[in-house]
N, C-alpha and C. Protein backbone atom coordinates (compact mmCIF):
# COMPACT_ATOMS: atom_id res chain seq x y z
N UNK A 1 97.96 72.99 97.72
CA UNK A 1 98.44 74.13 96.97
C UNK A 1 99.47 74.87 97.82
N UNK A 2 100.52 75.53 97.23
CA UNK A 2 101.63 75.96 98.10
C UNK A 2 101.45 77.06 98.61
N UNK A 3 101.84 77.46 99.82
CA UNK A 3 101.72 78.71 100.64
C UNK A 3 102.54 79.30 100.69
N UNK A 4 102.28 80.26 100.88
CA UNK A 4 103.85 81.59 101.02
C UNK A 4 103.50 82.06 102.83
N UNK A 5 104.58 82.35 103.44
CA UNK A 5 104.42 83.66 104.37
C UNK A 5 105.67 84.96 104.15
N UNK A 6 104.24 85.54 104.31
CA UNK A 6 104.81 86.78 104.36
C UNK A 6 105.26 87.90 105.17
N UNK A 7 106.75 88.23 105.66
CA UNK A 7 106.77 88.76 106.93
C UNK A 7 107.63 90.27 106.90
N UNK A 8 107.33 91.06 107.66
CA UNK A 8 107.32 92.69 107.02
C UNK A 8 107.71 92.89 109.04
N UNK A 9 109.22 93.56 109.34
CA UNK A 9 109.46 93.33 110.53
C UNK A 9 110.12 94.51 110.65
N UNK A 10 109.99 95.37 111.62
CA UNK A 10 111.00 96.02 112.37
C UNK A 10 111.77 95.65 113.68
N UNK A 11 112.94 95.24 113.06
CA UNK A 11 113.87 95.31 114.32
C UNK A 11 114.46 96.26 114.90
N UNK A 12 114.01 96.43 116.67
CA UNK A 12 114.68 97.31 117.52
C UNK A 12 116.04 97.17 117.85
N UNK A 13 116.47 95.52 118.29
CA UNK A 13 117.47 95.25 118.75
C UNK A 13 117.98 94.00 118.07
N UNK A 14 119.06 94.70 117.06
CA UNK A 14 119.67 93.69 116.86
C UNK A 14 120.35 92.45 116.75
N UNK A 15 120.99 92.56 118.43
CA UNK A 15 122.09 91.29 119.04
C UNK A 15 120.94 90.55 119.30
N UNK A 16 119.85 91.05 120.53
CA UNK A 16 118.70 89.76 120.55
C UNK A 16 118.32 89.25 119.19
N UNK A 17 117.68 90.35 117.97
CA UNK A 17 117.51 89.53 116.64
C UNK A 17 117.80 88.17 116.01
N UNK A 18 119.29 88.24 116.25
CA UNK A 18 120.33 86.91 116.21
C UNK A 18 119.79 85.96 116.75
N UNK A 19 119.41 86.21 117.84
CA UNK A 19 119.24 84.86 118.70
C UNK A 19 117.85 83.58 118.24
N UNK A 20 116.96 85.04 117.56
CA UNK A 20 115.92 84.05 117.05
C UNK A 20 116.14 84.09 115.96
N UNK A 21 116.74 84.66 114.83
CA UNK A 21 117.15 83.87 113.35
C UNK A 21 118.03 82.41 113.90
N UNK A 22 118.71 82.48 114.60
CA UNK A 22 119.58 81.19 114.83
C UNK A 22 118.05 80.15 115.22
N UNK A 23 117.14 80.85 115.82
CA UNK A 23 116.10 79.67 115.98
C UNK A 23 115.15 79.12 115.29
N UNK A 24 114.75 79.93 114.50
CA UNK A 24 113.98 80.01 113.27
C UNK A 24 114.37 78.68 112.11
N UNK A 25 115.22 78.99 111.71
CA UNK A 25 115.47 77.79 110.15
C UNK A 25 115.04 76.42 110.93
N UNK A 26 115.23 75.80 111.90
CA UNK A 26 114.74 74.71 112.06
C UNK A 26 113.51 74.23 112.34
N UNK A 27 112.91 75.16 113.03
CA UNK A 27 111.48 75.08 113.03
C UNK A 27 110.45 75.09 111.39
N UNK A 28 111.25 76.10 110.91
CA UNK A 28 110.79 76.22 109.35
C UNK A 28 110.99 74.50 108.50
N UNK A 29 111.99 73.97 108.80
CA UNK A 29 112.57 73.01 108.17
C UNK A 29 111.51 71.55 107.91
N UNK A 30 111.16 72.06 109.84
CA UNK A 30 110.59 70.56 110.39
C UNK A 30 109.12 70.79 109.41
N UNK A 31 108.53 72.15 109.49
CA UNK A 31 107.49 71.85 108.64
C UNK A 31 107.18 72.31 107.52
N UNK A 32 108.49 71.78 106.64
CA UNK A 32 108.10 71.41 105.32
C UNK A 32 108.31 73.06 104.87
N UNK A 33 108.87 73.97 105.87
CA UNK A 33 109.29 75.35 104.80
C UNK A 33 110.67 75.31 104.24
N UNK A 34 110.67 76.66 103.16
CA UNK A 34 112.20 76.89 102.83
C UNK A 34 111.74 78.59 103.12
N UNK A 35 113.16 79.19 102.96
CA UNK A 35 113.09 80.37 102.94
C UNK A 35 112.95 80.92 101.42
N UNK A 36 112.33 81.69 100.72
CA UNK A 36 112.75 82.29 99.10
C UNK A 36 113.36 83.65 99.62
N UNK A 37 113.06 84.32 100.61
CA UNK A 37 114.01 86.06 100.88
C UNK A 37 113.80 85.98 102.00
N UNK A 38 115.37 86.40 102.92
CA UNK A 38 115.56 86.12 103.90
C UNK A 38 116.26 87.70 104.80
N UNK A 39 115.43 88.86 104.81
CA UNK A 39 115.86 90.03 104.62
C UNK A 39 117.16 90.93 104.00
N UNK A 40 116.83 90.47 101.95
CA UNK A 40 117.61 90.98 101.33
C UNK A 40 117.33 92.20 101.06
N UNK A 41 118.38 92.51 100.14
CA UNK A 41 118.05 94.52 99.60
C UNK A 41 116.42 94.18 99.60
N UNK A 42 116.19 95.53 99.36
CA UNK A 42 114.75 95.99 98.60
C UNK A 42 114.57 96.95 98.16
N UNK A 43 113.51 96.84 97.25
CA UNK A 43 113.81 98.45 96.08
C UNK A 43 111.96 98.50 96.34
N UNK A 44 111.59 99.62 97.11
CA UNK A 44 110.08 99.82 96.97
C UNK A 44 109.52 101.10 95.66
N UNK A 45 108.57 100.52 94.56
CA UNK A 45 108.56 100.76 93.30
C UNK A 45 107.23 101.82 93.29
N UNK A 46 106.35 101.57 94.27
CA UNK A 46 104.99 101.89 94.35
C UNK A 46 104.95 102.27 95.43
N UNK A 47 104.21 102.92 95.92
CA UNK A 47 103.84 103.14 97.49
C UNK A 47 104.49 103.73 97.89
N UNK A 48 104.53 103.64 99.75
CA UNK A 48 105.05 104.63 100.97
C UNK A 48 106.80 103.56 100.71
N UNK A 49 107.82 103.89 101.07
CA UNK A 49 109.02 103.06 101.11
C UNK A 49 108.81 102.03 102.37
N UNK A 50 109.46 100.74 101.87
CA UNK A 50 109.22 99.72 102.80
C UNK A 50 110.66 99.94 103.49
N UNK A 51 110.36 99.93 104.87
CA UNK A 51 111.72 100.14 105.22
C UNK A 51 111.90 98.66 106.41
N UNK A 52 111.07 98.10 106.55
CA UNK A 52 111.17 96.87 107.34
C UNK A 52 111.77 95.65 106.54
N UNK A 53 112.06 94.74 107.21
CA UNK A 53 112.67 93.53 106.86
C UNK A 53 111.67 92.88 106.17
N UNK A 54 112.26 91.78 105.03
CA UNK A 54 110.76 91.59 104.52
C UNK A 54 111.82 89.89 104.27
N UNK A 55 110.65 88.99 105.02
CA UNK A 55 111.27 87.56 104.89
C UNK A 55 109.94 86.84 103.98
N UNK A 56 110.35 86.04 103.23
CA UNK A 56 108.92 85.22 102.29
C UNK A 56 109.86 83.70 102.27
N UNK A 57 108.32 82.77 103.02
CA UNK A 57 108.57 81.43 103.37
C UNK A 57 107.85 80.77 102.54
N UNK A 58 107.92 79.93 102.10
CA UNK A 58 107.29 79.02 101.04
C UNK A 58 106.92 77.63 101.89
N UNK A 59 105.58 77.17 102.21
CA UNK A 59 104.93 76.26 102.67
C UNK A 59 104.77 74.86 101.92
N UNK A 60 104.26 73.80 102.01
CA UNK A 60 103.23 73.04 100.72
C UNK A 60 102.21 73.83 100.87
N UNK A 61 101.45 73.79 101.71
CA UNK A 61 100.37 74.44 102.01
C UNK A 61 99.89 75.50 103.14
N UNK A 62 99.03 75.78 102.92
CA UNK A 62 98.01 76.72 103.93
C UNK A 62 98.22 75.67 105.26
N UNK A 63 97.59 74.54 105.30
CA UNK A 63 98.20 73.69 107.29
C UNK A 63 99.36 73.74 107.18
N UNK A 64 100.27 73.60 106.75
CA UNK A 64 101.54 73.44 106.78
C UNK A 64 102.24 74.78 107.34
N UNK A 65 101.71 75.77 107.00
CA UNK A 65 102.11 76.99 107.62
C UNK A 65 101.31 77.37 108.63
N UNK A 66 100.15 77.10 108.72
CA UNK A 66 99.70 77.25 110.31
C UNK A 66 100.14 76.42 111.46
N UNK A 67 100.22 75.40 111.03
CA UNK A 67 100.84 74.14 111.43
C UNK A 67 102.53 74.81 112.01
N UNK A 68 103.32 75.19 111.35
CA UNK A 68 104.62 75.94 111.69
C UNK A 68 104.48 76.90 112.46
N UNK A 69 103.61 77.90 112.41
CA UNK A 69 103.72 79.30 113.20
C UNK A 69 102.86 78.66 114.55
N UNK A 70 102.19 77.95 114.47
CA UNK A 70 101.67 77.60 115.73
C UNK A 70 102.66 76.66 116.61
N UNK A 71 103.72 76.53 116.14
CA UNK A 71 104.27 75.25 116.74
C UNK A 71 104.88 75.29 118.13
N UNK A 72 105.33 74.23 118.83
CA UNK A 72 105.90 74.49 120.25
C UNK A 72 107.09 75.13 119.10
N UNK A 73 107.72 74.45 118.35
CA UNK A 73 109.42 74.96 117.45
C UNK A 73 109.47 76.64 117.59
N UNK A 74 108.28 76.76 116.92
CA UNK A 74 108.45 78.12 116.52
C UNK A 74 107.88 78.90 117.22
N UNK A 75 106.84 78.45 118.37
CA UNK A 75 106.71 79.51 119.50
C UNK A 75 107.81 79.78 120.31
N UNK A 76 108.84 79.06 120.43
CA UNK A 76 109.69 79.12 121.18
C UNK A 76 110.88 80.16 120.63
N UNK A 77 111.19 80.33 119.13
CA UNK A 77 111.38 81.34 118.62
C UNK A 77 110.80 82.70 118.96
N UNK A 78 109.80 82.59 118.59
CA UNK A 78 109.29 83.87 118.72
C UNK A 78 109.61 84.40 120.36
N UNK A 79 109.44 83.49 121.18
CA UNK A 79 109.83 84.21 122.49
C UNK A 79 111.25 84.79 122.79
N UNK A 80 111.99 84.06 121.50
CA UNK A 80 113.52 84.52 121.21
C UNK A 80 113.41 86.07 120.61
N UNK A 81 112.59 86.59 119.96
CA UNK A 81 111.62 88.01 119.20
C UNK A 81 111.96 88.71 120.40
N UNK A 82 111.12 88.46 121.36
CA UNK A 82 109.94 89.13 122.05
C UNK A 82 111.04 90.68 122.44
N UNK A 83 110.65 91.54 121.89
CA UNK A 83 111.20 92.63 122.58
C UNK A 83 112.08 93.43 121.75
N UNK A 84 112.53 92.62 120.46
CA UNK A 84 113.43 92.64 119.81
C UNK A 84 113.05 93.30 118.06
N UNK A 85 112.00 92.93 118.01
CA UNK A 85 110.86 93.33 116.86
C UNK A 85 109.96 93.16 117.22
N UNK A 86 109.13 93.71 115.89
CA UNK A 86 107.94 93.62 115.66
C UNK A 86 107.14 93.52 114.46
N UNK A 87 106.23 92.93 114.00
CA UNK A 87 105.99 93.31 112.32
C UNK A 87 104.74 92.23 112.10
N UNK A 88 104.76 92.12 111.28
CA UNK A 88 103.19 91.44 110.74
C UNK A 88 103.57 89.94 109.57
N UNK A 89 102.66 88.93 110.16
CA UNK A 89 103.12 87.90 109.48
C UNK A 89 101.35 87.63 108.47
N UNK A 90 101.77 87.11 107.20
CA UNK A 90 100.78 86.81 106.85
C UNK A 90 100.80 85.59 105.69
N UNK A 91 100.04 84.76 105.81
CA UNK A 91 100.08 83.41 105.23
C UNK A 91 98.95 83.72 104.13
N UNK A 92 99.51 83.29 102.49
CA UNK A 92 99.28 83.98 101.53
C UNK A 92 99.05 82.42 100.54
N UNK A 93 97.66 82.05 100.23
CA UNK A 93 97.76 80.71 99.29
C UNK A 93 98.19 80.91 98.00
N UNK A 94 99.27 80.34 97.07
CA UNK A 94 99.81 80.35 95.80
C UNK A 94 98.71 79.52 95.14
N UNK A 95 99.68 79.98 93.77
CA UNK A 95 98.35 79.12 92.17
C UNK A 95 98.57 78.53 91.69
């Protein structure tokens, strides 16, 4: 069944930012993600205003996305992050 992640980010520093979006899509690629929103507009309808970046990855599945965020690919990204943001990732099973 297909997975989503869901990622809700504040970036401090921009220019580093770059460095791990440039690292990111391939790691996503290798396992089997795409991107569906890749921090576009947003209009918050309900609630407190979302003012963070909001990225949503589309998996096959639940391993498939643990499988990705755990990866050497994409740990190595994230160390491209480190310092640069911060925010909350969460892997979400579809119907």
């Amino acid at each position: 069944m297909v997975a989503y992640v869901v990622v809700r980010m504040d970036v401090t520093d921009a220019d580093q930012y770059e460095t791990y979006k440039a690292a990111a899509p391939a790691a996503i690629a290798k396992y089997g993600g795409s991107y569906l929103a890749r921090g576009g507009a947003i209009e918050t309808v309900e609630g407190d205003d979302e003012t963070r970046r909001v990225v949503i990855l589309q998996f096959p599945d639940m391993d498939a996305a643990r499988t990705f965020y755990n990866s050497p690919e994409y740990t190595a990204a994230r160390e491209k992050r480190a310092g640069a943001a911060s925010g909350q990732f969460v892997i979400v099973e579809g119907l």
